[in-house]
PDB file of N, CA and C in Angstrom:
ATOM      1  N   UNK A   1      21.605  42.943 -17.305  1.00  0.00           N
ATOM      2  CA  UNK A   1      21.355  41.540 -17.623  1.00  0.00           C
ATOM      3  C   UNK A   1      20.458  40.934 -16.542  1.00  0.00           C
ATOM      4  N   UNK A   2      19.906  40.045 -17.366  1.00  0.00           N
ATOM      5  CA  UNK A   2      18.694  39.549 -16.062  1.00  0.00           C
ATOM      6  C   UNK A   2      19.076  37.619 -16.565  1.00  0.00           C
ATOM      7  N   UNK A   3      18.361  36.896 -15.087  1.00  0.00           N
ATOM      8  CA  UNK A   3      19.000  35.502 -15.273  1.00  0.00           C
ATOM      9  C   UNK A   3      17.522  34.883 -15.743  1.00  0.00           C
ATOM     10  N   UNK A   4      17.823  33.719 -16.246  1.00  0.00           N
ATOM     11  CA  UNK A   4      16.525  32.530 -16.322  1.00  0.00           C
ATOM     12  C   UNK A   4      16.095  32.072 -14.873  1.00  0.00           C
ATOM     13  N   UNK A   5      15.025  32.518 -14.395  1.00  0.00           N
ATOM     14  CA  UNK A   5      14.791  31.720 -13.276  1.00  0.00           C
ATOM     15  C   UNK A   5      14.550  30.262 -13.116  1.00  0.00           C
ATOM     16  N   UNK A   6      15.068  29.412 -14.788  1.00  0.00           N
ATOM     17  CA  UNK A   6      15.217  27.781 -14.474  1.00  0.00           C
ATOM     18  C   UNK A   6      16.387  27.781 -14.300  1.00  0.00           C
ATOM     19  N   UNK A   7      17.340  28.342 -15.457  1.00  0.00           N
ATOM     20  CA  UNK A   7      18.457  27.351 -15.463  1.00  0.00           C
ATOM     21  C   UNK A   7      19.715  28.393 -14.949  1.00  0.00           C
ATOM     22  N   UNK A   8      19.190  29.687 -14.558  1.00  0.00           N
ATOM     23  CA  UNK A   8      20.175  30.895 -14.225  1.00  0.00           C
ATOM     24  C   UNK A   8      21.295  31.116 -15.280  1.00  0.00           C
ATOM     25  N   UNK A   9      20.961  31.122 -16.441  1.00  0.00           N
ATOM     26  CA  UNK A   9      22.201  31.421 -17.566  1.00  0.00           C
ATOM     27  C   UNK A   9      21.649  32.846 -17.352  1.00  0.00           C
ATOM     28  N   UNK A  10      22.419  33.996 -17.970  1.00  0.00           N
ATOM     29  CA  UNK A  10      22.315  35.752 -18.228  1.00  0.00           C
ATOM     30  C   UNK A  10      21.565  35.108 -19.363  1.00  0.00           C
ATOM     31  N   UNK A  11      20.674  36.295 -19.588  1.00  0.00           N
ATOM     32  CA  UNK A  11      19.948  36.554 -20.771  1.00  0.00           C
ATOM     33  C   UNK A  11      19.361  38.571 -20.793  1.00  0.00           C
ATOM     34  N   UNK A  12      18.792  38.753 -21.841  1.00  0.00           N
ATOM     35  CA  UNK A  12      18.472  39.750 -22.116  1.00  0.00           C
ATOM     36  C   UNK A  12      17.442  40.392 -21.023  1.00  0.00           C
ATOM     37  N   UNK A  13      17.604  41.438 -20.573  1.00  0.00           N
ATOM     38  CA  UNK A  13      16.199  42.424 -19.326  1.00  0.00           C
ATOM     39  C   UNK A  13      14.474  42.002 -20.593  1.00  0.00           C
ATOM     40  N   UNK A  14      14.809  41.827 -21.450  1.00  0.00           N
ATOM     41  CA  UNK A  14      13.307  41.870 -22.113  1.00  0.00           C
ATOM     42  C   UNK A  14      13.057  40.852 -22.242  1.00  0.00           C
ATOM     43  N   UNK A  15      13.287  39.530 -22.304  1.00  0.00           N
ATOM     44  CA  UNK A  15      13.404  38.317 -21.854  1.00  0.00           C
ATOM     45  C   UNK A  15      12.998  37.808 -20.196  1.00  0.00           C
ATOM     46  N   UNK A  16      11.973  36.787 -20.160  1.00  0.00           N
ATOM     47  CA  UNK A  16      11.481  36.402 -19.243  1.00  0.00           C
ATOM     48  C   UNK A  16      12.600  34.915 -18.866  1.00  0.00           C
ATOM     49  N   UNK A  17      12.795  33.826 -19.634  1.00  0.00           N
ATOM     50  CA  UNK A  17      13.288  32.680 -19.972  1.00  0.00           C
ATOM     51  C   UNK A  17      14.251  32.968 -21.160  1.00  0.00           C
ATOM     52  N   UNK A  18      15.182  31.760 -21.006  1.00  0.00           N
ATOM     53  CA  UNK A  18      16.267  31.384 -21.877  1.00  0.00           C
ATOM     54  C   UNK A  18      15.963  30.573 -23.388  1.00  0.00           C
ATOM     55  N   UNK A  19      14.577  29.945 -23.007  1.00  0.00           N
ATOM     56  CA  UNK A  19      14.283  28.971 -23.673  1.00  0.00           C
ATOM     57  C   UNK A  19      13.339  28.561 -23.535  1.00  0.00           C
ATOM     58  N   UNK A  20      11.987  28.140 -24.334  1.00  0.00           N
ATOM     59  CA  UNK A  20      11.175  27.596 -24.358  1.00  0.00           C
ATOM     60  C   UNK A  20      10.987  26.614 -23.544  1.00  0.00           C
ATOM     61  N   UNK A  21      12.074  25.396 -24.039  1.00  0.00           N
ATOM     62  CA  UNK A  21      12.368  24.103 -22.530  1.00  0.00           C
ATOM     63  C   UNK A  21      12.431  24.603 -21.321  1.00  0.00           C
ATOM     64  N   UNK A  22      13.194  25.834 -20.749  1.00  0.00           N
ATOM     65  CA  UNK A  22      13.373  26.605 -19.512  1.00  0.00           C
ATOM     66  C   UNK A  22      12.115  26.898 -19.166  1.00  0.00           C
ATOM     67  N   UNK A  23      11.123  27.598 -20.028  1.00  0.00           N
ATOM     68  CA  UNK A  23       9.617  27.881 -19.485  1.00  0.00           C
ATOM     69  C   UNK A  23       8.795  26.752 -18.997  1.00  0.00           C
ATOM     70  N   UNK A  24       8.829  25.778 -19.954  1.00  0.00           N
ATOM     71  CA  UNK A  24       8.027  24.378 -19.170  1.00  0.00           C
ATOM     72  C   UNK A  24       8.302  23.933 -18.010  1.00  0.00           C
ATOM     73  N   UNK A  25       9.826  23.683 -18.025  1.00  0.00           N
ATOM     74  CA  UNK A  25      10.483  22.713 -16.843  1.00  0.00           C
ATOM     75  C   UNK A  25       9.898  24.136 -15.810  1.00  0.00           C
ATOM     76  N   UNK A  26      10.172  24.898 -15.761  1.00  0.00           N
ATOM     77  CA  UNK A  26      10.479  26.509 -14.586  1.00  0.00           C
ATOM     78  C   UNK A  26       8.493  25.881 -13.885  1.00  0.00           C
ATOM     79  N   UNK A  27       7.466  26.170 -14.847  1.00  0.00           N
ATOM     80  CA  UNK A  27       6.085  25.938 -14.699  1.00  0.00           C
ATOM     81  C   UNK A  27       5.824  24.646 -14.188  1.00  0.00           C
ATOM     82  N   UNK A  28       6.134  23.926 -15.002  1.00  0.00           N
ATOM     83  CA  UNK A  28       6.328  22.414 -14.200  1.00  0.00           C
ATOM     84  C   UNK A  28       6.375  22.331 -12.670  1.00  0.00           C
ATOM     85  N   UNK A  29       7.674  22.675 -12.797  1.00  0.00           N
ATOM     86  CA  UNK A  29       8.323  22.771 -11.208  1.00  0.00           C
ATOM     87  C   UNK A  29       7.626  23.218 -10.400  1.00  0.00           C
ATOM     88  N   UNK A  30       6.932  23.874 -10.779  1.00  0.00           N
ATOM     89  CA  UNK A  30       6.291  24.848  -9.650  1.00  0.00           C
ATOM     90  C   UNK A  30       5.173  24.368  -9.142  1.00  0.00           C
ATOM     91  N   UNK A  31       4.562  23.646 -10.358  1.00  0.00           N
ATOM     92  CA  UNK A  31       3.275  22.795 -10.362  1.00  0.00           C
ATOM     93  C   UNK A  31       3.329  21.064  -9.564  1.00  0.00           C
ATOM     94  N   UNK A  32       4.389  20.951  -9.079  1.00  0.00           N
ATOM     95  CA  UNK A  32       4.368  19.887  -8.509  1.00  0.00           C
ATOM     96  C   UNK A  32       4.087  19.770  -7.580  1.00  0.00           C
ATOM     97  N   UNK A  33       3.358  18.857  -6.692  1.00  0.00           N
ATOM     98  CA  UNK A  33       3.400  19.051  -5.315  1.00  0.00           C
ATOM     99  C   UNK A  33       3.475  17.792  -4.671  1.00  0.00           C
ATOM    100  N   UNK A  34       4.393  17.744  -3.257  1.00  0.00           N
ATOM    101  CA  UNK A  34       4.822  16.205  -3.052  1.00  0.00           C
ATOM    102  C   UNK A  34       4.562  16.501  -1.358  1.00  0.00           C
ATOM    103  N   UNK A  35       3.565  15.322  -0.835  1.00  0.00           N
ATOM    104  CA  UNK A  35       2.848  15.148   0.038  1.00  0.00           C
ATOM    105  C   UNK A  35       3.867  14.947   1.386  1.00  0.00           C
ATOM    106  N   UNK A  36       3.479  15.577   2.203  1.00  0.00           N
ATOM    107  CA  UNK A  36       4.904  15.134   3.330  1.00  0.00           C
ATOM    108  C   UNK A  36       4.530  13.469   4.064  1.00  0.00           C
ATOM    109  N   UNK A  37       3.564  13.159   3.925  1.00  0.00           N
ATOM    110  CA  UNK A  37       3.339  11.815   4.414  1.00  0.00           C
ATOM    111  C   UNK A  37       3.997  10.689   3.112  1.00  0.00           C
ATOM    112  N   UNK A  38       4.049  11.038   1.639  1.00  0.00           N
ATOM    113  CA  UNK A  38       4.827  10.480   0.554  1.00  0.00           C
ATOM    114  C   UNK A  38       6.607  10.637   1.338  1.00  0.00           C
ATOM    115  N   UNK A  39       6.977  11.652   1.044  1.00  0.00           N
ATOM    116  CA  UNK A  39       8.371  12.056   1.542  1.00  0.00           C
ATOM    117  C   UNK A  39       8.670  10.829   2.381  1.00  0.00           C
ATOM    118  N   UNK A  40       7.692  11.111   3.924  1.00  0.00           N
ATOM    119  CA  UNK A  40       7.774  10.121   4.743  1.00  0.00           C
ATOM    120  C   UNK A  40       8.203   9.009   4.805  1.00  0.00           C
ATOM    121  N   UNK A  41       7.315   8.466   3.883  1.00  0.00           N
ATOM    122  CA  UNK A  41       6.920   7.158   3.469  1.00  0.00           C
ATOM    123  C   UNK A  41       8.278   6.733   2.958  1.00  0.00           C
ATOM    124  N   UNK A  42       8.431   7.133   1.538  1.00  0.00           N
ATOM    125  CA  UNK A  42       9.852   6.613   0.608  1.00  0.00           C
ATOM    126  C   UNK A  42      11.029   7.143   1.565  1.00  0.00           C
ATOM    127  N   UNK A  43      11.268   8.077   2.333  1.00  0.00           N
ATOM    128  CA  UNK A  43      12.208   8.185   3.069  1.00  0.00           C
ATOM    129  C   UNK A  43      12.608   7.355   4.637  1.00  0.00           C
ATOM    130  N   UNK A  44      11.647   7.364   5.171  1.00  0.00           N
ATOM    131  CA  UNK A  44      11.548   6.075   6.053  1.00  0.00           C
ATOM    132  C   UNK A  44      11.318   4.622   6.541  1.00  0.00           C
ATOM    133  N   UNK A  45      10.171   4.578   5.099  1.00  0.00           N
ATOM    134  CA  UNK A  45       9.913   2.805   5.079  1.00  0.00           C
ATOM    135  C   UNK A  45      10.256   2.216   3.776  1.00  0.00           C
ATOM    136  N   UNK A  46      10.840   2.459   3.001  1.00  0.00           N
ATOM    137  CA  UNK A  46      11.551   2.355   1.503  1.00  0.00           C
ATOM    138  C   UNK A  46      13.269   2.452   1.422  1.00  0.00           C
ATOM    139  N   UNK A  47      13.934   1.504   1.365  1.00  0.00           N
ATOM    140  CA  UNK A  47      15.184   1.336   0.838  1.00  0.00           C
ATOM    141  C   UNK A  47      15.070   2.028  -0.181  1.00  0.00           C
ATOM    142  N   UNK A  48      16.827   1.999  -1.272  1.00  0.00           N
ATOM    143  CA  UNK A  48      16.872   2.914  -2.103  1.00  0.00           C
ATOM    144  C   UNK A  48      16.145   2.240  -3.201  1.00  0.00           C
ATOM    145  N   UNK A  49      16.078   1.273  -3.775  1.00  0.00           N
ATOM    146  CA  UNK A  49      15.493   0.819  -4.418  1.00  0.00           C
ATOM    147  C   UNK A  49      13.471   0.834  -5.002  1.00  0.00           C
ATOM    148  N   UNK A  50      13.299   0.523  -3.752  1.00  0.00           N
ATOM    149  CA  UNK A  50      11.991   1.085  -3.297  1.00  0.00           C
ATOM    150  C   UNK A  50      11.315   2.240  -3.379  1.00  0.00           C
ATOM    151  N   UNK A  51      12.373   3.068  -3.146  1.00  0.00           N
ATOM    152  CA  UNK A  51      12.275   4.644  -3.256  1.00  0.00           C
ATOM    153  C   UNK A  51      12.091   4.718  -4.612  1.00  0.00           C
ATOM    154  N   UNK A  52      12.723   4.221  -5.616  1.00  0.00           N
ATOM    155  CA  UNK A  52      12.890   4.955  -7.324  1.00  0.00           C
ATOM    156  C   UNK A  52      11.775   4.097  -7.739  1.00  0.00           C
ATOM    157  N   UNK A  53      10.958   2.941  -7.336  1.00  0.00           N
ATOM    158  CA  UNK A  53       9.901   2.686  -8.052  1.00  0.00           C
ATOM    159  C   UNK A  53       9.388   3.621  -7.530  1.00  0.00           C
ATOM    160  N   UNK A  54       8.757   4.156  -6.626  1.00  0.00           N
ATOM    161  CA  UNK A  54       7.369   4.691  -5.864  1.00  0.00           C
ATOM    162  C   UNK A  54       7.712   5.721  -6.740  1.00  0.00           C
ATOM    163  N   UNK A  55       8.745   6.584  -6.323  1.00  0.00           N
ATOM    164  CA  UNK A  55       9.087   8.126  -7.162  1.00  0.00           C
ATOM    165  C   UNK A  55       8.789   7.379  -8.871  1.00  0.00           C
ATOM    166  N   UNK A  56       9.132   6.183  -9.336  1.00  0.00           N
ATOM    167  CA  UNK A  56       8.633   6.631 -10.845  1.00  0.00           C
ATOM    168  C   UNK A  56       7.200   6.296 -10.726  1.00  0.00           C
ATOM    169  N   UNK A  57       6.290   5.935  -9.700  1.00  0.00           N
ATOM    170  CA  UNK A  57       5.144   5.543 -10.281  1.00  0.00           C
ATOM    171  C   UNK A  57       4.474   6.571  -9.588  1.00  0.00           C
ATOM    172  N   UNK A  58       4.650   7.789  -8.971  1.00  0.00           N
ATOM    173  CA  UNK A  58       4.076   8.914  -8.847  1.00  0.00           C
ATOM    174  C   UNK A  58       4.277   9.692  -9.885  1.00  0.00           C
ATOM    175  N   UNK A  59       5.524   9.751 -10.389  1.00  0.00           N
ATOM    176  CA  UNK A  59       5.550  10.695 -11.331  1.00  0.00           C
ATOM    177  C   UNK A  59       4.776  10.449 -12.640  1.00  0.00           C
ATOM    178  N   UNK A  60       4.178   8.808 -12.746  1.00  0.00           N
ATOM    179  CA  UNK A  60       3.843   8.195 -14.063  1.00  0.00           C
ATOM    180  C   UNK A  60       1.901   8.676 -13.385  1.00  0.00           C
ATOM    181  N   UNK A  61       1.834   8.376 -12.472  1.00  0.00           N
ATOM    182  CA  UNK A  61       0.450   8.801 -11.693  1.00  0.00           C
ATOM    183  C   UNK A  61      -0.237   9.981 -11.823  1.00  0.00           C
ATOM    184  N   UNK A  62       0.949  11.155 -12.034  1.00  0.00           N
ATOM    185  CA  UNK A  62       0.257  12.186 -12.045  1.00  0.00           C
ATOM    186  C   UNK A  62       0.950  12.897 -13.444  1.00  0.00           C
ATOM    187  N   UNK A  63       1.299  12.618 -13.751  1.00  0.00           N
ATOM    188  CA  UNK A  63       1.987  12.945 -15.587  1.00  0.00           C
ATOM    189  C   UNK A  63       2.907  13.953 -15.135  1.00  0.00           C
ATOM    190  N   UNK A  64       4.152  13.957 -14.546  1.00  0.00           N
ATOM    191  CA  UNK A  64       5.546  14.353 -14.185  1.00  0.00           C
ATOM    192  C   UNK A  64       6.282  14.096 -14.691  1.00  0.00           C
ATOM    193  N   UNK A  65       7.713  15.068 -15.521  1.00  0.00           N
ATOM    194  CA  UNK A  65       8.655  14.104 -15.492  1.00  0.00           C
ATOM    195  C   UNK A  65       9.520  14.192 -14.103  1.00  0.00           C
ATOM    196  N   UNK A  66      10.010  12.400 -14.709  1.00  0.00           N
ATOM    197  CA  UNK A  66      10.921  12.364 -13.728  1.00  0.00           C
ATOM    198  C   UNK A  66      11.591  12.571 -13.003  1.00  0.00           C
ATOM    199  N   UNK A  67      12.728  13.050 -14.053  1.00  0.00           N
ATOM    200  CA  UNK A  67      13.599  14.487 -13.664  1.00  0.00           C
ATOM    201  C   UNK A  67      13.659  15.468 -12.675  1.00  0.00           C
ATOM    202  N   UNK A  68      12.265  16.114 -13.029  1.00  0.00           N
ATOM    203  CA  UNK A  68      11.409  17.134 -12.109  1.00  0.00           C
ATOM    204  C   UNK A  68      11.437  17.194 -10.836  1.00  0.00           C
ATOM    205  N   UNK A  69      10.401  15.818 -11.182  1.00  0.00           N
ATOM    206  CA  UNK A  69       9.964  15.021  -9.895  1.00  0.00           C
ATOM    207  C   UNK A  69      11.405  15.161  -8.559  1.00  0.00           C
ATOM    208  N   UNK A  70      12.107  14.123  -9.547  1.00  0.00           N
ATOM    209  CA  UNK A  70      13.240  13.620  -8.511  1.00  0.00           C
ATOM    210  C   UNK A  70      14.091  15.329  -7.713  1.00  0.00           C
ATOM    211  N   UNK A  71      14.125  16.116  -8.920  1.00  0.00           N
ATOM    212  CA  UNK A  71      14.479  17.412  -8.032  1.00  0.00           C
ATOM    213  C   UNK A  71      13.992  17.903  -6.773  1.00  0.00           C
ATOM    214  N   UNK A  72      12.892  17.885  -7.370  1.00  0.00           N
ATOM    215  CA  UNK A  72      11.580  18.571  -6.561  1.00  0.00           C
ATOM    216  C   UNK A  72      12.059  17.673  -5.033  1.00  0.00           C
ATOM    217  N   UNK A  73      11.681  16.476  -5.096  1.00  0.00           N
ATOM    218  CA  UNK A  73      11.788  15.398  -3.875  1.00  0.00           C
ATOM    219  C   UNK A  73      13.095  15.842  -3.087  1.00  0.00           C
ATOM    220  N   UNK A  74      14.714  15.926  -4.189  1.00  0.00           N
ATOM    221  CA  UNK A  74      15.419  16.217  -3.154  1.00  0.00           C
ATOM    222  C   UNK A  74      15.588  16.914  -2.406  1.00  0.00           C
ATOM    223  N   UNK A  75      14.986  18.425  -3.100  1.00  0.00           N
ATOM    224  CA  UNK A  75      15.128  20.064  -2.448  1.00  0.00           C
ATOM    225  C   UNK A  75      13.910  19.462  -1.223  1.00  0.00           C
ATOM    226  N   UNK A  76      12.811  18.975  -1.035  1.00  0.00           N
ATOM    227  CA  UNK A  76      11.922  18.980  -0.319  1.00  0.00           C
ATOM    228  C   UNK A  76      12.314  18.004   1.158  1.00  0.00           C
ATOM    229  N   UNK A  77      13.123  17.202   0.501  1.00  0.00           N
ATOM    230  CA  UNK A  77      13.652  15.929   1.438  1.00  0.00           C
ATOM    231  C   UNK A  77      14.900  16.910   2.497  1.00  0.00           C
ATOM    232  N   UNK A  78      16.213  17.920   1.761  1.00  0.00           N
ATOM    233  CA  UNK A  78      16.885  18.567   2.996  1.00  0.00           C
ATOM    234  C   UNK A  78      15.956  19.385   3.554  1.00  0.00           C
ATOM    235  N   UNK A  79      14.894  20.361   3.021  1.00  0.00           N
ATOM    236  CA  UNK A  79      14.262  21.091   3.882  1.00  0.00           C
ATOM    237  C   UNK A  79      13.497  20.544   4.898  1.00  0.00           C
ATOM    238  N   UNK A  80      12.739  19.211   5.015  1.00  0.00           N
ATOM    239  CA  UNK A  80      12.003  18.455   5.972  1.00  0.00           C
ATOM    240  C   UNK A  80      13.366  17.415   6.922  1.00  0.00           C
ATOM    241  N   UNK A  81      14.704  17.575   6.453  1.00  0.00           N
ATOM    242  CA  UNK A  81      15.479  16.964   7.806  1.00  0.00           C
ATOM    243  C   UNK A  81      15.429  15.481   7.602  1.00  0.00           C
ATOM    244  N   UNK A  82      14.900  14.936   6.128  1.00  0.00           N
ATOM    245  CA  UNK A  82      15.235  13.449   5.754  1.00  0.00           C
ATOM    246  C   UNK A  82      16.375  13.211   5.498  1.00  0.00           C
ATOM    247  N   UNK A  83      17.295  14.231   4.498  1.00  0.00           N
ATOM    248  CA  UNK A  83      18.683  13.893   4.384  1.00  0.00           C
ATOM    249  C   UNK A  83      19.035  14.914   4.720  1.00  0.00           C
ATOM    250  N   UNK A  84      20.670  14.964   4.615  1.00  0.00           N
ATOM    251  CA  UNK A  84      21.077  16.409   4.384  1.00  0.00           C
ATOM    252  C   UNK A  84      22.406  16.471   3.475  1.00  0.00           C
TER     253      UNK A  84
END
């Protein structure tokens, strides 16, 4: 058995993805890229509030979803030592 590298359910060895949706979001993801001076920015001079406009109007800026986006930001935010 081999896993989905989006959503890690088992699936079949001849099988790449679980799901069509799994292939986009998986490509997506990968395709994002979030600026460490952005990070910065919404993490140091942005309350929480502040933070979820900027994050939706990047993600609306560069045709992201949200979702994504907001993943992407958190995994990127413990590895740079903004949160933990």
């Amino acid at each position: 058995m081999s896993h989905c590298p989006f959503c890690k359910k088992k699936i079949a060895m001849s099988k790449a993805f679980c799901s069509r949706s799994c292939k986009e979001n998986y490509f997506q993801l990968i395709a994002i890229q979030v600026p460490k001076p952005f990070l910065k920015r919404i993490f140091v001079f942005c309350d929480f509030e502040q933070r979820e406009v900027e994050i939706e109007n990047f993600a609306d800026r560069h045709g992201w979803r949200l979702d994504l986006l907001k993943n992407k930001i958190d995994e990127l935010a413990v590895e740079h030592g903004f949160t933990s």
